[in-house]
N, C-alpha and C. Protein backbone atom coordinates (compact mmCIF):
# COMPACT_ATOMS: atom_id res chain seq x y z
N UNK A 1 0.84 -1.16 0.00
CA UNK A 1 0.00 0.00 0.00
C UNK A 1 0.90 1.24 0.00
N UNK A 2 0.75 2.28 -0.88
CA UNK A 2 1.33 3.37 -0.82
C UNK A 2 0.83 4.30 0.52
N UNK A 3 2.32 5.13 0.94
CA UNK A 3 1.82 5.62 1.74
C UNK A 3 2.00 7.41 1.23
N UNK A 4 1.30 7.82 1.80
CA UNK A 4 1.25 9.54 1.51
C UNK A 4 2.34 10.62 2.35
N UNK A 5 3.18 11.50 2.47
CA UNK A 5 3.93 11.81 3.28
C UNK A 5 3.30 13.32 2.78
N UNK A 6 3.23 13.49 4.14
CA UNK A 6 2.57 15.26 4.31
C UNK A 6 3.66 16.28 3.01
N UNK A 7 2.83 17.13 3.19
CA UNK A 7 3.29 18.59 2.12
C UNK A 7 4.54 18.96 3.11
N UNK A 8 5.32 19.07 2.12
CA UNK A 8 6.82 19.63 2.50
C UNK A 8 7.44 20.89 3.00
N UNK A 9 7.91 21.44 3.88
CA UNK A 9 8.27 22.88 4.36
C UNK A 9 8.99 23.48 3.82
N UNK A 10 9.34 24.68 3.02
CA UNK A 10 10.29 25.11 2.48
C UNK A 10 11.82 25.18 2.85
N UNK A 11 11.77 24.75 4.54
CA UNK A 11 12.87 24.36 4.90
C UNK A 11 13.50 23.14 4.61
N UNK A 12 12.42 21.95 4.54
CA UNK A 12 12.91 20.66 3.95
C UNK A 12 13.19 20.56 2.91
N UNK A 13 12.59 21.56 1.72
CA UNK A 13 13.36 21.58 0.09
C UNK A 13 14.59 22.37 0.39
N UNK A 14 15.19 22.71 0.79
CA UNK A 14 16.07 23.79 1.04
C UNK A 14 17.02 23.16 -0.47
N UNK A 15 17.53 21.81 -0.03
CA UNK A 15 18.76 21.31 -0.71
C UNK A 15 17.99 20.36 -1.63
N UNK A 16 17.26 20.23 -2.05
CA UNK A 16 16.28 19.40 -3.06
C UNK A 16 15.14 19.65 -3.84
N UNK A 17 15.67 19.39 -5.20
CA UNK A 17 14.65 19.85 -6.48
C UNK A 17 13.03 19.71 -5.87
N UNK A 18 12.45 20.81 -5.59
CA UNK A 18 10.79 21.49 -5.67
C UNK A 18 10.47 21.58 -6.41
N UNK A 19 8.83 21.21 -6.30
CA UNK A 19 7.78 21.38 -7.40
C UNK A 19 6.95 20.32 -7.06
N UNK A 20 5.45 20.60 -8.57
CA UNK A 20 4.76 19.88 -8.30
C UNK A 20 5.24 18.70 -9.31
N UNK A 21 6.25 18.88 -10.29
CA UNK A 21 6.65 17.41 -10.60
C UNK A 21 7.91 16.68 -10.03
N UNK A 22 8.14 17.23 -8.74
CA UNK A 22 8.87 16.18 -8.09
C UNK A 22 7.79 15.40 -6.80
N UNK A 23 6.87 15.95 -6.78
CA UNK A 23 6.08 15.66 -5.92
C UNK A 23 6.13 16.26 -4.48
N UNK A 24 7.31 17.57 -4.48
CA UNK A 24 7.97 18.38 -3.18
C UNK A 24 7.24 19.82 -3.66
N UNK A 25 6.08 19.90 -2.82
CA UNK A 25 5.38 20.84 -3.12
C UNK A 25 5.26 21.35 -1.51
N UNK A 26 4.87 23.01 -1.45
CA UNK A 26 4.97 23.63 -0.46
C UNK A 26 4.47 25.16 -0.77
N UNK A 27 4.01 25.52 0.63
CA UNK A 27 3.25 26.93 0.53
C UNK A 27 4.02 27.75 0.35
N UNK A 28 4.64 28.04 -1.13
CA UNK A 28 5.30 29.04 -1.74
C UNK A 28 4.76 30.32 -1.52
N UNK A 29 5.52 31.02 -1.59
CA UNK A 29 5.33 32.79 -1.74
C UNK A 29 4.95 33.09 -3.07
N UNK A 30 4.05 34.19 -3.25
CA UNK A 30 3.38 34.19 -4.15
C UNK A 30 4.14 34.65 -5.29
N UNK A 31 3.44 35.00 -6.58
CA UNK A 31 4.97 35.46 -7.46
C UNK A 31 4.85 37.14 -7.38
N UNK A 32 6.25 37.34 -7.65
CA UNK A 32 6.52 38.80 -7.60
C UNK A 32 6.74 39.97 -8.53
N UNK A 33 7.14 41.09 -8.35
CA UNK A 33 6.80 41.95 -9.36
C UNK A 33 7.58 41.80 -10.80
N UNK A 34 8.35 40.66 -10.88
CA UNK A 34 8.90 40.07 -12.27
C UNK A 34 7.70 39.30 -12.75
N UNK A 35 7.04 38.57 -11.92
CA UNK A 35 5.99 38.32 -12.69
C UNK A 35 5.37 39.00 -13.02
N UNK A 36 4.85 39.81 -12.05
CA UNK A 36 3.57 40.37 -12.54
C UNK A 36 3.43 41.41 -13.45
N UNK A 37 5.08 41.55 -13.88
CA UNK A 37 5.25 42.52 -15.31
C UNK A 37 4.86 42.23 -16.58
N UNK A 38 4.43 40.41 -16.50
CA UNK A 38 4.11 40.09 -17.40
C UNK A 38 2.66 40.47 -17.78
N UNK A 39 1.52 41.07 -16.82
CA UNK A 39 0.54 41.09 -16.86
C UNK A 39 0.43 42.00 -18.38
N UNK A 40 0.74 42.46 -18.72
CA UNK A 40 0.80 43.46 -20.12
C UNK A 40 0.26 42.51 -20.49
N UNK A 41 0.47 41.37 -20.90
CA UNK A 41 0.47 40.51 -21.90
C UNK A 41 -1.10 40.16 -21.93
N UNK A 42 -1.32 39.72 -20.73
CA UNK A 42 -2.75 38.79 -20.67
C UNK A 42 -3.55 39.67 -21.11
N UNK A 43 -4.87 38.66 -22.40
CA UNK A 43 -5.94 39.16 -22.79
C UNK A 43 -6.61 38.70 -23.88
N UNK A 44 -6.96 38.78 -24.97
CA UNK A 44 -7.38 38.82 -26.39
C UNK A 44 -6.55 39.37 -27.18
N UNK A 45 -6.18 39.16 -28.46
CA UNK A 45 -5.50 40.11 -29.14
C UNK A 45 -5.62 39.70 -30.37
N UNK A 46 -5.98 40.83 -31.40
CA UNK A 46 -5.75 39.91 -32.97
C UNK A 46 -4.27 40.67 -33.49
N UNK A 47 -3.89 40.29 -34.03
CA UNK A 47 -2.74 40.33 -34.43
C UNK A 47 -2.38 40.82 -36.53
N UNK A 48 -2.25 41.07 -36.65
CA UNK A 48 -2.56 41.67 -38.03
C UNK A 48 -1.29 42.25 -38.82
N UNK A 49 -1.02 41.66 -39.81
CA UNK A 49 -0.07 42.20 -40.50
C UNK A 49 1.06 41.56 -41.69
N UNK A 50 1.84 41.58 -42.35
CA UNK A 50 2.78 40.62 -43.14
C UNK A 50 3.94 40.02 -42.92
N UNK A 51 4.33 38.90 -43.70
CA UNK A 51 5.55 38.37 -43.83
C UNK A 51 5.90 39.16 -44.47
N UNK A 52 7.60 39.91 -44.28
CA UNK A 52 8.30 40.66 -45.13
C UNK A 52 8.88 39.71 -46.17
N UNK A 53 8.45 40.06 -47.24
CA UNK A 53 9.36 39.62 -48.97
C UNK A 53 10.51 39.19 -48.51
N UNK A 54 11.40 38.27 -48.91
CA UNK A 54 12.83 38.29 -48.86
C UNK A 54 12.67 37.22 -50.36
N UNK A 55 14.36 37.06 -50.59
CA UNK A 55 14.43 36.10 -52.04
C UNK A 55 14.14 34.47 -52.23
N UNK A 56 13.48 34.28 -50.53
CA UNK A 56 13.33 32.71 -50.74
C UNK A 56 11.91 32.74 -49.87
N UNK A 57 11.20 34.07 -49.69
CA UNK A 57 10.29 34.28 -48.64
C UNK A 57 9.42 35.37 -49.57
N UNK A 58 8.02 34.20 -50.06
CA UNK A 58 7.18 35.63 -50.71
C UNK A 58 6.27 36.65 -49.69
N UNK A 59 5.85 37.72 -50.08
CA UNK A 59 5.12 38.40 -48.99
C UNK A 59 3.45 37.33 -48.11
N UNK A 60 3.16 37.91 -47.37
CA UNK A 60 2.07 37.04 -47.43
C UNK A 60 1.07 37.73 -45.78
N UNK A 61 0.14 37.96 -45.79
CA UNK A 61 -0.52 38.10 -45.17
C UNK A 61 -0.84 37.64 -43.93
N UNK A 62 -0.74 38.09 -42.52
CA UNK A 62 -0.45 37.27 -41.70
C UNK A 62 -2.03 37.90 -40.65
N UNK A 63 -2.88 37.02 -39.88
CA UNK A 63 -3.86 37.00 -39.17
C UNK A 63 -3.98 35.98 -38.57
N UNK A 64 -3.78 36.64 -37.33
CA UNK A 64 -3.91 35.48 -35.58
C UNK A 64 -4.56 35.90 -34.84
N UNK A 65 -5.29 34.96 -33.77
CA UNK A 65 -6.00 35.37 -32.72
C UNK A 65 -4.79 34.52 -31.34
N UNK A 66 -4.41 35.72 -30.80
CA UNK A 66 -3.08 35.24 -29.53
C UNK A 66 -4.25 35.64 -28.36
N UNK A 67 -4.29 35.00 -27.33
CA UNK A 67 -4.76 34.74 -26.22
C UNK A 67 -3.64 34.14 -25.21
N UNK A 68 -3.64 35.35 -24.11
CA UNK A 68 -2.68 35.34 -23.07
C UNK A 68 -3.47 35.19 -22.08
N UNK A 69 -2.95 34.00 -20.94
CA UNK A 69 -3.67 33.93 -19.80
C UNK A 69 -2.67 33.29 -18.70
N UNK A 70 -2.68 33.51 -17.53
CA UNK A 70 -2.25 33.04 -16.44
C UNK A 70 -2.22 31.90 -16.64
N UNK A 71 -1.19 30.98 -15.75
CA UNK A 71 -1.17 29.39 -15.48
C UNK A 71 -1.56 29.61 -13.98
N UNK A 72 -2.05 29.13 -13.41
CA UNK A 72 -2.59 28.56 -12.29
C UNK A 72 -1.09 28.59 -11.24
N UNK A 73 -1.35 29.68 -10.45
CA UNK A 73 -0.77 30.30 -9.33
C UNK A 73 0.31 31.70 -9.88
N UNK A 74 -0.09 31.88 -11.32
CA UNK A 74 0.50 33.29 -11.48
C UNK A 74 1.77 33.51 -11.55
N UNK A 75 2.60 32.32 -11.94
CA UNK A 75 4.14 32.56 -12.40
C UNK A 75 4.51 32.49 -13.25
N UNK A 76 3.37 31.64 -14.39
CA UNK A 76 3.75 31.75 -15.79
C UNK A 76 2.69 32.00 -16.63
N UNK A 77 2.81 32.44 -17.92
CA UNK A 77 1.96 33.12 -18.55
C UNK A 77 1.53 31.58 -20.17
N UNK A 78 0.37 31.16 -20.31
CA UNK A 78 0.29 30.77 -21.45
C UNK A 78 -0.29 31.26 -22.59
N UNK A 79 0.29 31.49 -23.74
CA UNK A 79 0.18 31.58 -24.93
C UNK A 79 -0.21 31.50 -26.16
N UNK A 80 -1.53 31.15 -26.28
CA UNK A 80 -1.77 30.10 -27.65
C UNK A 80 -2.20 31.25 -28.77
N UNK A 81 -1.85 30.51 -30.03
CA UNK A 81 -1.85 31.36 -31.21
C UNK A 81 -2.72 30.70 -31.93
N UNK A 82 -3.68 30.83 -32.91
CA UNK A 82 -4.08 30.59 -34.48
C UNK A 82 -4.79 31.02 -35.32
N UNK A 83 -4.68 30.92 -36.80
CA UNK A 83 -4.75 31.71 -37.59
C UNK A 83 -4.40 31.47 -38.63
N UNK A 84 -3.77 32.08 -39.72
CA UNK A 84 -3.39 32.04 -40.80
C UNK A 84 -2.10 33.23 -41.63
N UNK A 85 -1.25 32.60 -42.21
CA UNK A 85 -0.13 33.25 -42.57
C UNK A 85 -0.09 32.98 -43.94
N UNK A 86 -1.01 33.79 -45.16
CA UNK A 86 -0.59 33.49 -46.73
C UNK A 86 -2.28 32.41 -46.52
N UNK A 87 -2.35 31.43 -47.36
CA UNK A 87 -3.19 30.69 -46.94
C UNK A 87 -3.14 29.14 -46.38
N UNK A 88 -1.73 29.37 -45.23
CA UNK A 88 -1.69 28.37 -44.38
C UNK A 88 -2.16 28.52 -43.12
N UNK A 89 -3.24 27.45 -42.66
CA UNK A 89 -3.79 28.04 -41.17
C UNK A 89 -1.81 27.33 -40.58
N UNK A 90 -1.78 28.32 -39.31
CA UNK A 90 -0.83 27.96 -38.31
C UNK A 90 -0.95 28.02 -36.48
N UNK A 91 -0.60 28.06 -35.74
CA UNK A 91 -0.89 28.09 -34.43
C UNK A 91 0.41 28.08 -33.62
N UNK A 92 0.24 27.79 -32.44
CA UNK A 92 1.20 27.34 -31.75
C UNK A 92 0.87 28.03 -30.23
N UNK A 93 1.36 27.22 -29.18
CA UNK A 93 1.62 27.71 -27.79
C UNK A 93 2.70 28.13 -27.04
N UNK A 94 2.90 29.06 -26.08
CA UNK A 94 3.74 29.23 -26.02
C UNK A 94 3.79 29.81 -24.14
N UNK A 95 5.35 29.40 -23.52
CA UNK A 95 4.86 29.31 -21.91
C UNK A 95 5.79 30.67 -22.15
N UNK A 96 5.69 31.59 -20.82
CA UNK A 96 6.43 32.55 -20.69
C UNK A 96 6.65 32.46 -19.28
N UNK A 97 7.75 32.95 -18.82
CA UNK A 97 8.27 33.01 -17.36
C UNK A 97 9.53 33.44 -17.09
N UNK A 98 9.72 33.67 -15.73
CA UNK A 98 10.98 34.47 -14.96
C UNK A 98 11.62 33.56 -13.98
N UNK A 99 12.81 33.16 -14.60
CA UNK A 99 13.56 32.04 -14.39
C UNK A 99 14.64 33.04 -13.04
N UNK A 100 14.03 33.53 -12.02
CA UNK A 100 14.52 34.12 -10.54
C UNK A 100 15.99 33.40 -10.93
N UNK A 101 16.48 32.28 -10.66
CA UNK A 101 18.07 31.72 -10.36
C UNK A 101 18.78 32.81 -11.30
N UNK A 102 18.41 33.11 -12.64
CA UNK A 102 18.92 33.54 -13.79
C UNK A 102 18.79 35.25 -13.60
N UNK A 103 17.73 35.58 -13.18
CA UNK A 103 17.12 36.80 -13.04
C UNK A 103 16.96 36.86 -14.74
N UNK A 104 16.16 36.09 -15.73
CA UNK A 104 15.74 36.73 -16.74
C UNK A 104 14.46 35.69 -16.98
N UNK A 105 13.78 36.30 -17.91
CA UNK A 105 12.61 35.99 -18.53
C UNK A 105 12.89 35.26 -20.02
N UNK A 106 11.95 33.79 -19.81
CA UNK A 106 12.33 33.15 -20.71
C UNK A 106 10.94 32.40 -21.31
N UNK A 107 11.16 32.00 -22.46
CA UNK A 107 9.89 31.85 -23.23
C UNK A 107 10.01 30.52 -24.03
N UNK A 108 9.53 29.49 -24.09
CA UNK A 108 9.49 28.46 -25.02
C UNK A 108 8.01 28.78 -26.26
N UNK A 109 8.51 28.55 -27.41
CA UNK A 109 7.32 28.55 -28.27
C UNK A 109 7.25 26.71 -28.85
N UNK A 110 5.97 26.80 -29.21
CA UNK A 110 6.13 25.17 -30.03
C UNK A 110 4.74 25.73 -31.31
N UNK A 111 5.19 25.07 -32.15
CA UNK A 111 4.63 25.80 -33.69
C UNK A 111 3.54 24.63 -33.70
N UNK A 112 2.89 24.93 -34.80
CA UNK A 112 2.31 23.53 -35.43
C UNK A 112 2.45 23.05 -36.46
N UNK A 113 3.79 23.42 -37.04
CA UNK A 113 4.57 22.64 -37.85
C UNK A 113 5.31 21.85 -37.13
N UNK A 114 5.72 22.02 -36.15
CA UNK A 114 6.50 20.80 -35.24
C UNK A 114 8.03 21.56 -34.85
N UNK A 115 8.19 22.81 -34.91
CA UNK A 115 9.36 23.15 -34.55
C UNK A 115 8.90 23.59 -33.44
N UNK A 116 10.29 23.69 -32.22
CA UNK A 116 10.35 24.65 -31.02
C UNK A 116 11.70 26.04 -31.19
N UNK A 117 11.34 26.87 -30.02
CA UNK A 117 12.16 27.83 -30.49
C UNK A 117 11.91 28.29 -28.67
N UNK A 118 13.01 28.42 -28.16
CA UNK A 118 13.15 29.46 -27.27
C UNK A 118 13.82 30.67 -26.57
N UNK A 119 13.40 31.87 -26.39
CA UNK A 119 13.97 32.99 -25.97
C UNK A 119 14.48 33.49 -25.10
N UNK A 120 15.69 34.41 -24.88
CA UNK A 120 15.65 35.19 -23.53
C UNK A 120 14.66 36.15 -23.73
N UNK A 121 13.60 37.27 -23.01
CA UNK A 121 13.15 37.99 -22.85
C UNK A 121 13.34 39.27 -21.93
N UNK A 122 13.65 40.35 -22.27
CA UNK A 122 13.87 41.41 -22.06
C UNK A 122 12.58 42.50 -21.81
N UNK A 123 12.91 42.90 -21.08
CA UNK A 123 12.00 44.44 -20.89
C UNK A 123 12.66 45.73 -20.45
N UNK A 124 12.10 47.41 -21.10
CA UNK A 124 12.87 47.92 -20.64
C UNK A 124 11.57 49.35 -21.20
N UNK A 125 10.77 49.94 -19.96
CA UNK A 125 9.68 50.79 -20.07
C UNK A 125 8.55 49.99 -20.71
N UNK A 126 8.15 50.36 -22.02
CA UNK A 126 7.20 49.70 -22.85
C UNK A 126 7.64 48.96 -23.83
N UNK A 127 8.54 48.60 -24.06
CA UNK A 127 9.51 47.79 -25.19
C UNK A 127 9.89 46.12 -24.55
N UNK A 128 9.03 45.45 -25.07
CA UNK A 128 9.96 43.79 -24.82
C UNK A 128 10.48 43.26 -25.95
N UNK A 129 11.72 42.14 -25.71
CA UNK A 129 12.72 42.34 -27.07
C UNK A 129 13.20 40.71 -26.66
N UNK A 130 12.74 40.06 -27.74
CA UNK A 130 12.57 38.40 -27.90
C UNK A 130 14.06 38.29 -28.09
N UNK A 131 14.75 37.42 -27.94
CA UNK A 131 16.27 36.94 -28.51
C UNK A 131 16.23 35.88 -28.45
N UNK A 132 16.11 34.82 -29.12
CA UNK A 132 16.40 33.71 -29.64
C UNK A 132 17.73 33.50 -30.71
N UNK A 133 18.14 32.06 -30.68
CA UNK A 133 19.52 31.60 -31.57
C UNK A 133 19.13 31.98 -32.86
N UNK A 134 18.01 31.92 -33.89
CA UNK A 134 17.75 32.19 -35.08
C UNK A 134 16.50 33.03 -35.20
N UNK A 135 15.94 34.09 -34.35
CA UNK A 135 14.90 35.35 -34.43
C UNK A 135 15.23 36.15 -33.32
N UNK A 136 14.53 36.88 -33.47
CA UNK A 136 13.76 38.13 -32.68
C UNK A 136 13.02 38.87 -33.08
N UNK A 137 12.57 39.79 -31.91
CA UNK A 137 11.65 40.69 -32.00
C UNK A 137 11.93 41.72 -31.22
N UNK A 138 11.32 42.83 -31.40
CA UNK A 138 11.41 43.70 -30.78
C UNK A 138 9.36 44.30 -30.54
N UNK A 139 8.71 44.56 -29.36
CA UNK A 139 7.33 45.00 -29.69
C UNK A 139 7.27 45.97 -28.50
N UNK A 140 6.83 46.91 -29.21
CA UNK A 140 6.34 48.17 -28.48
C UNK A 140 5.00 48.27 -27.89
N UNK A 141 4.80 48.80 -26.80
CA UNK A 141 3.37 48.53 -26.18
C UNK A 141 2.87 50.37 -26.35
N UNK A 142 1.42 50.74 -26.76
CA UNK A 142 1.20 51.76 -26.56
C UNK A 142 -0.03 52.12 -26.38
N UNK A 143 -1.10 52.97 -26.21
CA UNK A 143 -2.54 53.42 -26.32
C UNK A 143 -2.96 52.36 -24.90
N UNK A 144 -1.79 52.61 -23.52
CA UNK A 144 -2.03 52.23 -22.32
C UNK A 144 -2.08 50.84 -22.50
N UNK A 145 -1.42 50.23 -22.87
CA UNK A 145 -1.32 49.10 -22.99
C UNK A 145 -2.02 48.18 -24.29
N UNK A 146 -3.03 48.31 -25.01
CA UNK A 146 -3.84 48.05 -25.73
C UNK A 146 -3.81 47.66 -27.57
N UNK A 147 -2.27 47.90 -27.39
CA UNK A 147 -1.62 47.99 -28.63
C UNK A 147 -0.37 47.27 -28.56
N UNK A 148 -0.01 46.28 -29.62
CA UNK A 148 1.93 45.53 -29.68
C UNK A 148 1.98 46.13 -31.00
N UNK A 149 3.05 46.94 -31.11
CA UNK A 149 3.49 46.96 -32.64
C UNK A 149 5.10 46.03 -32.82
N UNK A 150 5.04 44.78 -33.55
CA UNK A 150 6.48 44.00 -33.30
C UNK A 150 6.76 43.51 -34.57
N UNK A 151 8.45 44.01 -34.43
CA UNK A 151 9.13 44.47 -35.40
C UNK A 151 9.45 42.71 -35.67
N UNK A 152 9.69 41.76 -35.96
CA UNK A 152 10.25 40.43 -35.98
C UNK A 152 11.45 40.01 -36.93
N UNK A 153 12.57 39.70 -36.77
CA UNK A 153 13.70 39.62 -37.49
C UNK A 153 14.30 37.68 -37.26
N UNK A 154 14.81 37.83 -38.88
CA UNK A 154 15.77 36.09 -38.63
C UNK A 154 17.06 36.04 -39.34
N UNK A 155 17.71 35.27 -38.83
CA UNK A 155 19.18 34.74 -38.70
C UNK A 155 19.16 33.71 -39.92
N UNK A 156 19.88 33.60 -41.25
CA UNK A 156 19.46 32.15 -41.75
C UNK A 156 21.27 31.78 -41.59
N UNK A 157 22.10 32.75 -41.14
CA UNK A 157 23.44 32.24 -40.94
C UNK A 157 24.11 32.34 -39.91
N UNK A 158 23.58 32.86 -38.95
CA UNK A 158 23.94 33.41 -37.41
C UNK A 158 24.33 34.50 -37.77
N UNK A 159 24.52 35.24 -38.43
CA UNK A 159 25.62 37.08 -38.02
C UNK A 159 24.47 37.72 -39.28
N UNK A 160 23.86 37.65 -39.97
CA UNK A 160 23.10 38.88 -40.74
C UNK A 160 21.98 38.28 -40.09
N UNK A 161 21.08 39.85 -40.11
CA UNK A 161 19.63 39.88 -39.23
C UNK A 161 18.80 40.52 -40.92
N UNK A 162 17.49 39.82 -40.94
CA UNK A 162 16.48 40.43 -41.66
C UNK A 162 15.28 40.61 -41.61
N UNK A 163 14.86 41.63 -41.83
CA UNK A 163 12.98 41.44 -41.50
C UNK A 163 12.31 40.09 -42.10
N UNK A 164 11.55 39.67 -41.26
CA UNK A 164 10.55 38.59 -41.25
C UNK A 164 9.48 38.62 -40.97
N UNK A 165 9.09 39.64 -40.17
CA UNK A 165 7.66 39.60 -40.00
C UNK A 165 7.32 41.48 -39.71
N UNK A 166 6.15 41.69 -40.12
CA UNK A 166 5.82 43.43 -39.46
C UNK A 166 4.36 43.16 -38.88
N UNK A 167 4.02 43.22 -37.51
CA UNK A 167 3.00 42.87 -37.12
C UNK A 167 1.99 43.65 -36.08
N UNK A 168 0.41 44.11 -35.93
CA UNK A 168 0.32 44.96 -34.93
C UNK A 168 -0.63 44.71 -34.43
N UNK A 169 -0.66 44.15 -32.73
CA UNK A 169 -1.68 43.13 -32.22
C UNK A 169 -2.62 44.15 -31.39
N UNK A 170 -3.91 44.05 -31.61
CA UNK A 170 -4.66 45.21 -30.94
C UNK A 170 -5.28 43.74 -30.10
N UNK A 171 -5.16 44.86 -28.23
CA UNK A 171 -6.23 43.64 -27.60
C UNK A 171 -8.21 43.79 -27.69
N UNK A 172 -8.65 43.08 -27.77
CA UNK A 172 -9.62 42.62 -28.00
C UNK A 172 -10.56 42.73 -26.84
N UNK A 173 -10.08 42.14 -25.35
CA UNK A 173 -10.33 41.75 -24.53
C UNK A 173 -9.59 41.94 -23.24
């Protein structure tokens, strides 16, 4: 028969991996104002705008519906995208969070073509600025929050940067 061993004290994780997938869970402190910077984010948003032309990249029309919402206890933010880019529907989810050990903000995306991609994330006033190994972005927040205008750039060799995307997400909700 399995037995159950009470919820753990933050003193007893002191020296051992926490969480709820180690099964060392405990009345954490709530999250703090790194999180809650993320709140910009959460809401409705359509998203509107093109793939920039390049010589192996035709232009193409880009329309998403991004929906930002809390994960359950407010430390990380989820993501989901879909829509259409040219006339391929596309999607994808994506977690966001503030990796405290690191002191930075970090982002996994997963497409629905089957690629992943993940970022450091930056903030600095109204400006957050994606950095990933092969993109970025740069998106401006304005009209009190209610507006992303994001600039999106890619790497196809590591050292030249080019436009890839011009995009401007009004929230909805």
């Amino acid at each position: 028969m399995a037995q159950h061993n009470d919820i753990q004290t933050p003193e007893s994780l002191s020296n051992t991996p926490a969480g709820v997938a180690t099964g060392r869970v405990a009345g954490a402190a709530g999250p703090g104002p790194e999180h809650q910077r993320l709140q910009v984010f959460i809401g409705k948003w359509i998203n509107e705008g093109l793939i920039v032309a390049s010589a192996d990249v035709p232009a193409a029309k880009i329309l998403v519906s991004d929906v930002y919402e809390w994960v359950s206890g407010g430390f990380f933010v989820l993501h989901t995208a879909y829509g259409r880019i040219g006339n391929i529907d596309v999607g994808g989810i994506e977690i966001i969070g503030y990796d405290a050990a690191s002191k930075t903000y970090r982002t996994h995306f997963f497409d629905s073509q089957g690629n992943i991609s993940s970022h450091e994330l930056t903030v600095h006033n109204d400006r957050w600025k994606w950095q990933g190994e092969n993109t970025r972005c740069i998106a401006d927040f304005s009209d009190q929050g209610k507006t992303q205008v994001a600039h999106h750039e890619r790497t196809d060799d590591g050292v030249n940067w080019i436009p890839s995307m011009e995009v401007t997400l009004t929230r909805v909700e």
